[in-house]
N, C-alpha and C. Protein backbone atom coordinates (compact mmCIF):
# COMPACT_ATOMS: atom_id res chain seq x y z
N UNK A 1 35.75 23.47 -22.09
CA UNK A 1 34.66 22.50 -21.89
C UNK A 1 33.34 23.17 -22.30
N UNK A 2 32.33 22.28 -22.95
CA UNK A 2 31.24 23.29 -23.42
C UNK A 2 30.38 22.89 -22.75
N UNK A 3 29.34 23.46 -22.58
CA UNK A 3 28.10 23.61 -21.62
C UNK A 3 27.07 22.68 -21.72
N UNK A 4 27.44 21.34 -22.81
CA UNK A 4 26.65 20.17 -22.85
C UNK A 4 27.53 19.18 -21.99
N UNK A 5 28.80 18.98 -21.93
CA UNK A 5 29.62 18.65 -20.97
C UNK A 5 29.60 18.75 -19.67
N UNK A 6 29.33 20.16 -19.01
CA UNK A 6 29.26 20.54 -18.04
C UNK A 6 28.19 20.36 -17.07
N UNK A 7 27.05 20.27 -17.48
CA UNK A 7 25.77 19.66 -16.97
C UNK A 7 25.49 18.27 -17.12
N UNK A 8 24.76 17.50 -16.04
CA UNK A 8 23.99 16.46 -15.89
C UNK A 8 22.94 16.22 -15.64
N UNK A 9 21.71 15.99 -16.61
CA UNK A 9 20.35 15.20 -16.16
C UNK A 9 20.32 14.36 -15.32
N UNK A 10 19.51 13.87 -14.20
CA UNK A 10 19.87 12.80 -12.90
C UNK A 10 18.06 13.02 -12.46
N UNK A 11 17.94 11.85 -12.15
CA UNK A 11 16.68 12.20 -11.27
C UNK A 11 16.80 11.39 -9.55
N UNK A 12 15.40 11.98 -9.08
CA UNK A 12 15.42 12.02 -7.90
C UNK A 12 14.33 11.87 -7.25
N UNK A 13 14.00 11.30 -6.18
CA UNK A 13 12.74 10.80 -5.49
C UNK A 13 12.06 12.80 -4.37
N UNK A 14 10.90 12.90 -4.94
CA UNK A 14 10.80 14.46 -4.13
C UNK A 14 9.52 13.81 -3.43
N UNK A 15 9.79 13.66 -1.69
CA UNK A 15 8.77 13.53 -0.95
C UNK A 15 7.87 14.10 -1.17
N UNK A 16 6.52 13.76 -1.22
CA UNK A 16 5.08 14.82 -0.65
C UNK A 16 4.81 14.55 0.32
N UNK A 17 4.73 15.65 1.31
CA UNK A 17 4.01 15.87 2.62
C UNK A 17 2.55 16.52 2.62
N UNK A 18 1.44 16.44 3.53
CA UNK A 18 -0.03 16.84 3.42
C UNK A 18 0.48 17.71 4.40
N UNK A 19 -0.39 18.64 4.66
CA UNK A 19 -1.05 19.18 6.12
C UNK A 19 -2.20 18.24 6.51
N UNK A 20 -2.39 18.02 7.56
CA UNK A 20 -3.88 17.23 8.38
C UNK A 20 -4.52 18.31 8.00
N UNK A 21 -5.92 18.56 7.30
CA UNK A 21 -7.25 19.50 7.50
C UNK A 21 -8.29 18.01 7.60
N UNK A 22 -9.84 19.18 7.95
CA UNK A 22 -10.65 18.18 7.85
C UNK A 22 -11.03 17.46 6.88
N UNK A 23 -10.53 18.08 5.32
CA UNK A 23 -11.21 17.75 4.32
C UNK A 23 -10.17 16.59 3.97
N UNK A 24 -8.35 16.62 4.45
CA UNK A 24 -7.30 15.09 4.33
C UNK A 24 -8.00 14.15 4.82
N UNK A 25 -8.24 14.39 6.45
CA UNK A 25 -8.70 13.08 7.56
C UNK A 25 -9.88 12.45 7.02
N UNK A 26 -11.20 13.44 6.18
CA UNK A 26 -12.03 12.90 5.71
C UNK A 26 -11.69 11.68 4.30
N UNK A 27 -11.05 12.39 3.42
CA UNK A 27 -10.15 11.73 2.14
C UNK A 27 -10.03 10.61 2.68
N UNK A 28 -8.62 10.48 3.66
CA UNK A 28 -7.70 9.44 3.84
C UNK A 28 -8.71 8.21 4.77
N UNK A 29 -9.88 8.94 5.55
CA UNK A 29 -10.17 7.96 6.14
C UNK A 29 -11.29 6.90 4.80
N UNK A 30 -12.06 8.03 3.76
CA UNK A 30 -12.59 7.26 2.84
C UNK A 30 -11.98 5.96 2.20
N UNK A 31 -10.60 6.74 1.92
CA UNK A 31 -9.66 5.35 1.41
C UNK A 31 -9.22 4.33 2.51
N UNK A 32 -9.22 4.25 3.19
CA UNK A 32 -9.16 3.29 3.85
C UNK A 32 -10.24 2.02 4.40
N UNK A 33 -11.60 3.42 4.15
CA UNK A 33 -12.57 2.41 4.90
C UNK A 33 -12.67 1.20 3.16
N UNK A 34 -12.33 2.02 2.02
CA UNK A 34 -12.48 1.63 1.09
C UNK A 34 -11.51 -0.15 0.99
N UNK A 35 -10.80 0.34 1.30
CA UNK A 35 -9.89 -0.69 1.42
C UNK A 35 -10.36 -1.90 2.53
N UNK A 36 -11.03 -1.68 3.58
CA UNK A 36 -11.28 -2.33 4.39
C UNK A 36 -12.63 -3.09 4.13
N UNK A 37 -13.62 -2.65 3.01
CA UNK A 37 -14.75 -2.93 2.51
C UNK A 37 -14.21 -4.57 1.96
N UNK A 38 -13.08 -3.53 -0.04
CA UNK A 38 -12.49 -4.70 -0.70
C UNK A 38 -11.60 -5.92 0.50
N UNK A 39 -11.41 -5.91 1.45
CA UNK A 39 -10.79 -7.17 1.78
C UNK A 39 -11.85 -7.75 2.64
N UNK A 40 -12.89 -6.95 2.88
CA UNK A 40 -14.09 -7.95 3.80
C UNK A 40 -14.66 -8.88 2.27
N UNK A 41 -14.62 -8.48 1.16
CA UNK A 41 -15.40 -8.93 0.10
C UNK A 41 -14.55 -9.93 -0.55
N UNK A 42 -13.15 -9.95 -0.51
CA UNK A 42 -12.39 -11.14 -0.72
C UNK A 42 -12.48 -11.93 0.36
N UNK A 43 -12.38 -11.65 1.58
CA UNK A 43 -12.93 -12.99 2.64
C UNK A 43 -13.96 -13.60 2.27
N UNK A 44 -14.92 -12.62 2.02
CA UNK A 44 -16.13 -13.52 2.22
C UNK A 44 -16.03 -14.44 0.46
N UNK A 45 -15.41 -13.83 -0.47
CA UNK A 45 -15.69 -14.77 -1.68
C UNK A 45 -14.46 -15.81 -1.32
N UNK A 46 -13.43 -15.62 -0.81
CA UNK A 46 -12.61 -16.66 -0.66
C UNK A 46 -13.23 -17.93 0.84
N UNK A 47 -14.28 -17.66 1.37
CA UNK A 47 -14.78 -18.51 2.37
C UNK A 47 -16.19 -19.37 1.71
N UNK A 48 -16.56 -18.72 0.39
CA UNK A 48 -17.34 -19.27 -0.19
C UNK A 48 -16.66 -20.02 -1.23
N UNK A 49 -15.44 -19.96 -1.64
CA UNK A 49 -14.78 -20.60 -2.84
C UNK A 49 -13.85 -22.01 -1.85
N UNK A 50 -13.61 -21.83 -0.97
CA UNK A 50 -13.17 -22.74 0.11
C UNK A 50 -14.20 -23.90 0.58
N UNK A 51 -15.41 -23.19 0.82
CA UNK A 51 -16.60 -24.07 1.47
C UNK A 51 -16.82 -25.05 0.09
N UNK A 52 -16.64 -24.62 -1.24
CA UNK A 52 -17.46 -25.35 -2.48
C UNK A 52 -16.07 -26.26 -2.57
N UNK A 53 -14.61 -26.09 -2.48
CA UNK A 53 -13.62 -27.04 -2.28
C UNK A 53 -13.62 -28.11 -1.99
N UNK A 54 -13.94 -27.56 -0.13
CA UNK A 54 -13.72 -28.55 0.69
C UNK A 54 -15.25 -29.59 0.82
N UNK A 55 -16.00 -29.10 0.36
CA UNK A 55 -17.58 -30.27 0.17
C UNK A 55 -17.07 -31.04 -1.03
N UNK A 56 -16.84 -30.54 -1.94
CA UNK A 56 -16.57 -31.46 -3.23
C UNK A 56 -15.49 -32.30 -2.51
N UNK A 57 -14.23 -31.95 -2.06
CA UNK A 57 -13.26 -32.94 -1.78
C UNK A 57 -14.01 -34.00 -0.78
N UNK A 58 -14.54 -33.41 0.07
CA UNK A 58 -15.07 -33.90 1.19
C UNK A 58 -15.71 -35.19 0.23
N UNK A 59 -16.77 -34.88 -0.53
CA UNK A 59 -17.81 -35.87 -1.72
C UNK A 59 -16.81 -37.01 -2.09
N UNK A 60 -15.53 -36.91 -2.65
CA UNK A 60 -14.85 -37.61 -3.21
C UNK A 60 -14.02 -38.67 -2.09
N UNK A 61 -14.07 -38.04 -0.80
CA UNK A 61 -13.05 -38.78 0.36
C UNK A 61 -14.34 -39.90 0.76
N UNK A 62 -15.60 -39.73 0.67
CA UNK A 62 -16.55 -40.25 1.18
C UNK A 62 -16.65 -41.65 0.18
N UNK A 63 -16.66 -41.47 -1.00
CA UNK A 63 -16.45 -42.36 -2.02
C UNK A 63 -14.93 -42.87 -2.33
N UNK A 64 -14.02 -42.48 -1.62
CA UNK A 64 -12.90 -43.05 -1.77
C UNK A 64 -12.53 -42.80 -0.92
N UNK A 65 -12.74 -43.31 0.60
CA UNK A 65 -11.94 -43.05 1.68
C UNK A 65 -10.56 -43.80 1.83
N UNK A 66 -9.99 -44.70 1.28
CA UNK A 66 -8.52 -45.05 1.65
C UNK A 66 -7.85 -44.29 0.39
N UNK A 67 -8.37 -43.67 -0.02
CA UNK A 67 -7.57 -43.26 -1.37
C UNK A 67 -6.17 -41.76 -0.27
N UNK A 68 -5.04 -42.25 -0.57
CA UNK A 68 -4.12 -41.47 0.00
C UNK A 68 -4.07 -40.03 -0.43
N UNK A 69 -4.18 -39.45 -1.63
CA UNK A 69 -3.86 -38.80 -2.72
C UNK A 69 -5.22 -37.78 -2.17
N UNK A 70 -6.08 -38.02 -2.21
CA UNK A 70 -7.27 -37.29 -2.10
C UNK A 70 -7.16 -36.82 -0.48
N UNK A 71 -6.79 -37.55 0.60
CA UNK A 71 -6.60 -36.86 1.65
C UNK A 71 -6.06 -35.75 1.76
N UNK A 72 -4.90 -36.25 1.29
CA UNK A 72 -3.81 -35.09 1.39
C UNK A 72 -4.12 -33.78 0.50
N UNK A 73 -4.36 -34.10 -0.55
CA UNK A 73 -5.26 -32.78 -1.21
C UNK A 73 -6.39 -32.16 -0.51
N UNK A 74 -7.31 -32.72 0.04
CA UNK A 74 -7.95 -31.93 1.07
C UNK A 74 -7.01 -31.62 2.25
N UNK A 75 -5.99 -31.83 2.93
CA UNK A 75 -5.30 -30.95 3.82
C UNK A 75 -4.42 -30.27 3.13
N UNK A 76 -4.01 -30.15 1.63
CA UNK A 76 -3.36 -29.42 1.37
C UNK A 76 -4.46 -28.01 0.85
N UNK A 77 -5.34 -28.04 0.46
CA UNK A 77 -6.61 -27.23 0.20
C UNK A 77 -6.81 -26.41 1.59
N UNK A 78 -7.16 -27.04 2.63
CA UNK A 78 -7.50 -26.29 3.86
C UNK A 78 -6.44 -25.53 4.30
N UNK A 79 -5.21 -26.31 4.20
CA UNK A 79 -3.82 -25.05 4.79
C UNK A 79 -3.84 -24.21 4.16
N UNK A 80 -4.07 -24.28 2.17
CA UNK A 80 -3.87 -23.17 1.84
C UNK A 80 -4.98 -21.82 1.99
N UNK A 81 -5.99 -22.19 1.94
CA UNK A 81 -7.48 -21.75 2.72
C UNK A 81 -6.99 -20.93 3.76
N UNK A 82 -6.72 -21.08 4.75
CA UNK A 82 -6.33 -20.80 5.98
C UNK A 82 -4.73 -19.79 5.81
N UNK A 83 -4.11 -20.17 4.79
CA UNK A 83 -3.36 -19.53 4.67
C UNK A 83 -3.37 -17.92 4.10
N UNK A 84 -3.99 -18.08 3.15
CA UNK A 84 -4.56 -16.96 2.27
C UNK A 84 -5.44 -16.02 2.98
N UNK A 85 -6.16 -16.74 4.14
CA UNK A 85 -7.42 -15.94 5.02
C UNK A 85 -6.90 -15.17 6.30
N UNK A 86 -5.62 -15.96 6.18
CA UNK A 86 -4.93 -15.10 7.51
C UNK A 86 -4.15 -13.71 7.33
N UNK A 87 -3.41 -14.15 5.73
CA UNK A 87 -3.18 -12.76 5.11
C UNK A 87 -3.90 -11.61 4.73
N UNK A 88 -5.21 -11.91 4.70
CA UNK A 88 -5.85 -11.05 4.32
C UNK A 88 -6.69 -10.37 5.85
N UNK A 89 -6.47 -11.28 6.82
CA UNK A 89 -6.96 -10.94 8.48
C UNK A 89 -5.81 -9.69 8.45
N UNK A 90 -4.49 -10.15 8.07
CA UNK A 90 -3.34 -9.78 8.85
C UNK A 90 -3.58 -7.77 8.17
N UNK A 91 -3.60 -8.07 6.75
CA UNK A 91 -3.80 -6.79 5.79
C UNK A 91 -4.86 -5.96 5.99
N UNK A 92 -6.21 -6.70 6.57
CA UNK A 92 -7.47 -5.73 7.45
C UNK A 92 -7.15 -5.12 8.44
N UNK A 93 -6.48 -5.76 9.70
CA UNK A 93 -5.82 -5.20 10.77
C UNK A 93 -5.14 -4.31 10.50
N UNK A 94 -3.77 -4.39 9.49
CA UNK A 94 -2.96 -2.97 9.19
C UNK A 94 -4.15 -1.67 8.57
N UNK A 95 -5.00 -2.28 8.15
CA UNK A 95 -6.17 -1.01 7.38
C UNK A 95 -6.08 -0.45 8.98
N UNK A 96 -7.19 -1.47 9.52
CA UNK A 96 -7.52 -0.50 10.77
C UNK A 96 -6.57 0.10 11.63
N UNK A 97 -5.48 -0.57 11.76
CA UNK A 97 -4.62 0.55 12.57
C UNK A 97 -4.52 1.65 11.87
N UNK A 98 -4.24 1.89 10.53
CA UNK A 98 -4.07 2.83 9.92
C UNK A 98 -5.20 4.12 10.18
N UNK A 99 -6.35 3.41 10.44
CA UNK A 99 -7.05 4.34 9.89
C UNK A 99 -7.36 4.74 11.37
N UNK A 100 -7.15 3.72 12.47
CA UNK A 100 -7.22 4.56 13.85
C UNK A 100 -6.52 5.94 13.85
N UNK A 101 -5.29 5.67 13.12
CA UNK A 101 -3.87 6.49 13.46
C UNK A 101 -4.77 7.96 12.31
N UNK A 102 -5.16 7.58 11.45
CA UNK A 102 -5.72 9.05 10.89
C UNK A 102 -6.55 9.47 11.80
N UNK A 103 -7.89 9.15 12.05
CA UNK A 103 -8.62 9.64 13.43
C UNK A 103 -7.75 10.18 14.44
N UNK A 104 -6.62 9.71 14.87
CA UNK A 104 -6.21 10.72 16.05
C UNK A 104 -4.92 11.75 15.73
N UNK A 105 -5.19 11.99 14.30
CA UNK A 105 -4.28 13.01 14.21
C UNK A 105 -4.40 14.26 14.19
N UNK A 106 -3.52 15.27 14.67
CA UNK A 106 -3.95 16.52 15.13
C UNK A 106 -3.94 17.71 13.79
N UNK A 107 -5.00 18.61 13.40
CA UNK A 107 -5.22 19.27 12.50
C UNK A 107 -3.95 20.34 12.13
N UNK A 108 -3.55 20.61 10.99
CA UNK A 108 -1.81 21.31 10.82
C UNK A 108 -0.44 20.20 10.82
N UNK A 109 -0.54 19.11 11.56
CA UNK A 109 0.20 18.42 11.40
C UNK A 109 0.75 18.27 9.94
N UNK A 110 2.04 17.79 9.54
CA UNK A 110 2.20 17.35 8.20
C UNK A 110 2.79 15.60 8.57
N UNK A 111 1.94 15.11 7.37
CA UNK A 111 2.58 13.47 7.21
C UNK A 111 2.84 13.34 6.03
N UNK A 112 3.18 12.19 5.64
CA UNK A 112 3.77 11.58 4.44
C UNK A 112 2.66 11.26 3.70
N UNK A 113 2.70 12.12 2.48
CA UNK A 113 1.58 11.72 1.57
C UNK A 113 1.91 10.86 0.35
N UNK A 114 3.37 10.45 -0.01
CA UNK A 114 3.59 9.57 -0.96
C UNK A 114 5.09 10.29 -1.77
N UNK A 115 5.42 9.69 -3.00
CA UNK A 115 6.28 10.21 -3.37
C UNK A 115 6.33 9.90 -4.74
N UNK A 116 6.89 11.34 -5.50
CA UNK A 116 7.26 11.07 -7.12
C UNK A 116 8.60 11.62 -7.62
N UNK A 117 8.98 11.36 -9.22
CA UNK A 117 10.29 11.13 -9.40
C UNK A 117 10.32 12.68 -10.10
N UNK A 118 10.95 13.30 -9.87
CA UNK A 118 11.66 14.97 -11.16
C UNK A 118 12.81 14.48 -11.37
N UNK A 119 13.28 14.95 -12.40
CA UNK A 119 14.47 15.41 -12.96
C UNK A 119 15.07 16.62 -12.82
N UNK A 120 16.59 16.47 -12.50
CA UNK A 120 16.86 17.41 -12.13
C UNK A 120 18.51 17.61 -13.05
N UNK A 121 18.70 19.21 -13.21
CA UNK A 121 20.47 19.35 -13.76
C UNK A 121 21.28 19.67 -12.73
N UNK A 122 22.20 18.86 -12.46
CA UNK A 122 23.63 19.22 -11.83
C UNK A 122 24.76 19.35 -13.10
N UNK A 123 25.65 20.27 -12.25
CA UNK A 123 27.14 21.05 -12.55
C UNK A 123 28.20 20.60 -11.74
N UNK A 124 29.28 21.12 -12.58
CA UNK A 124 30.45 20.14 -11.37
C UNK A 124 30.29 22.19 -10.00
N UNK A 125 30.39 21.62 -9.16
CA UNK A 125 30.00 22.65 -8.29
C UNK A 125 29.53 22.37 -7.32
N UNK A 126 28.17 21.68 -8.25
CA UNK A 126 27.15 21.46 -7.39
C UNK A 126 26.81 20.99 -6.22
N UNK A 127 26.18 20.88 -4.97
CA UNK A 127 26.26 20.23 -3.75
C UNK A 127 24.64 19.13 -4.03
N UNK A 128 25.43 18.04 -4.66
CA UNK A 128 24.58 17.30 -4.93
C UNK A 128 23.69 16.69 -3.64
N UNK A 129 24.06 16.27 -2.33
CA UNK A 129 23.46 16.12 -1.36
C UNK A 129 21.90 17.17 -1.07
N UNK A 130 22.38 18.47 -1.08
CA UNK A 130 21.00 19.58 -1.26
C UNK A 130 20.42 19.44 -2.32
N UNK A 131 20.74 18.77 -3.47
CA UNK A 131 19.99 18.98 -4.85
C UNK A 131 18.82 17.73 -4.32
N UNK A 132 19.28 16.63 -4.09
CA UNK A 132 18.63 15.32 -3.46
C UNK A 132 17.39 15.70 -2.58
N UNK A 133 17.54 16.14 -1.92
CA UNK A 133 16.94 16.68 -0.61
C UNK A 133 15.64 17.62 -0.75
N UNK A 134 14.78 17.75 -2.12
CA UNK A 134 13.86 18.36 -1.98
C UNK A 134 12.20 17.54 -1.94
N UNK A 135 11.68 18.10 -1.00
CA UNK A 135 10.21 18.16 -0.96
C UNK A 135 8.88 18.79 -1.17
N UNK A 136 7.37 18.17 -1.41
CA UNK A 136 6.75 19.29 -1.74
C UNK A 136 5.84 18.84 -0.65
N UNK A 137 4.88 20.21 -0.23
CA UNK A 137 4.13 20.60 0.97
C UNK A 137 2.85 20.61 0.44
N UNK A 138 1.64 19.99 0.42
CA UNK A 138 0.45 20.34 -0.14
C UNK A 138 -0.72 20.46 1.32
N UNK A 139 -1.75 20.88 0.79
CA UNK A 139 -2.63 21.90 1.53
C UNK A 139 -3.93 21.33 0.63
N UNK A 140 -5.01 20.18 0.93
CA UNK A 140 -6.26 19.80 -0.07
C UNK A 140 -5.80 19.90 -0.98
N UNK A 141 -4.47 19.16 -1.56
CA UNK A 141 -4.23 18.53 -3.27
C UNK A 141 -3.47 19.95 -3.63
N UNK A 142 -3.57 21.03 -3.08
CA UNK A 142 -3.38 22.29 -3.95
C UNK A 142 -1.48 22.28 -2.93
N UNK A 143 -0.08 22.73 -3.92
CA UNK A 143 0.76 22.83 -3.53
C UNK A 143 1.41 24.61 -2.81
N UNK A 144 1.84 23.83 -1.59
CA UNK A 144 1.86 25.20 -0.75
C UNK A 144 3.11 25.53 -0.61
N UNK A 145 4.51 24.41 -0.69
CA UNK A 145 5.69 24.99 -0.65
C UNK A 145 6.39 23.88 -1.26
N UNK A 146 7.60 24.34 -2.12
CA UNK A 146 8.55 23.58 -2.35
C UNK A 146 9.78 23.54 -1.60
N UNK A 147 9.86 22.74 -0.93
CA UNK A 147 11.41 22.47 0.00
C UNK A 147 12.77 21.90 -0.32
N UNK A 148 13.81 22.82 -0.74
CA UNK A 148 14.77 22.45 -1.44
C UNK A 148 15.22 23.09 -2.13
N UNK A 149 16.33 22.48 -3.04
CA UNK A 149 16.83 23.05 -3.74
C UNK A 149 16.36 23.07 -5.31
N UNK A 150 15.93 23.32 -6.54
CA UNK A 150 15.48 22.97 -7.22
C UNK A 150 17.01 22.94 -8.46
C-alpha cells in the first residue's frame, strides 16, 4: 500500500477558549454594548416606519370606513409591527443577560470564545476520537496553548 493510500485529509471543528483578563471583559463587554446600541436603533426606526403605516392606513380607513380589505390590512400591519418589535425586545434582553454574565465573571476563568475549522491527516492506526478533540487557549487574541492532538 503506498503512502497516498494510507493517509486521509478530514477536517474538524477546533474550539477557542479565552482566559477572562481585564482587557477580554473590557472587549466583550464593548461588543455587546455595541450590539445593544444597533437594536435600540432598529426599534426606534422600526417604531417610526410603523407610526408612518399605521397614520396612512389609518387616512385611508377614515375615507373608506366600510371598506373590509383596508381593515384588515391595518390589523394585519399592527400584528406584524408588534411582531417584529417583540423579537427584537426578546434579542436586547439576551444582549443584556449576556453582558450581565460578562461583568460577573471571575478573572483566569476560561470561556468559549468561538470556533474554527483545520484540517487534519489521519492513518489507519489512528485514534480518530483524540484527533477530533483538539482546542486552542488564547490569552488577549495572542495563543497560549494548543489542546490535543494535532
Amino acid at each position: 500500500m503506498d503512502v497516498a493510500q494510507s493517509q486521509l485529509l478530514l477536517k474538524r471543528v477546533v474550539n477557542i477558549k479565552a482566559i477572562v483578563t481585564p482587557l477580554w471583559k473590557e472587549e466583550a463587554q464593548k461588543q455587546l454594548q455595541t450590539q445593544i446600541n444597533q437594536v435600540d436603533s432598529r426599534l426606534q426606526q422600526l417604531e417610526m416606519q410603523g407610526q408612518r403605516m399605521m397614520s396612512e392606513l389609518q387616512k385611508q380607513t377614515e375615507t373608506q370606513p366600510d371598506n373590509a380589505a383596508l381593515q384588515q390590512q391595518f390589523s394585519e400591519v399592527q400584528t406584524r409591527l408588534n411582531q417584529d418589535k417583540s423579537k427584537l425586545l426578546q434579542q436586547k434582553n439576551q444582549t443584556l443577560q449576556q453582558l450581565q454574565q460578562v461583568q460577573t465573571l471571575e478573572l483566569e476563568n476560561e470561556v468559549e470564545q468561538g470556533k474554527v475549522e483545520s484540517f487534519f491527516n489521519v492513518s489507519v492506526g489512528d485514534n480518530l476520537v483524540q484527533k477530533l478533540q483538539v482546542e486552542i487557549l488564547i490569552r488577549d487574541g495572542v495563543i497560549q496553548e494548543i489542546r490535543g492532538e494535532l
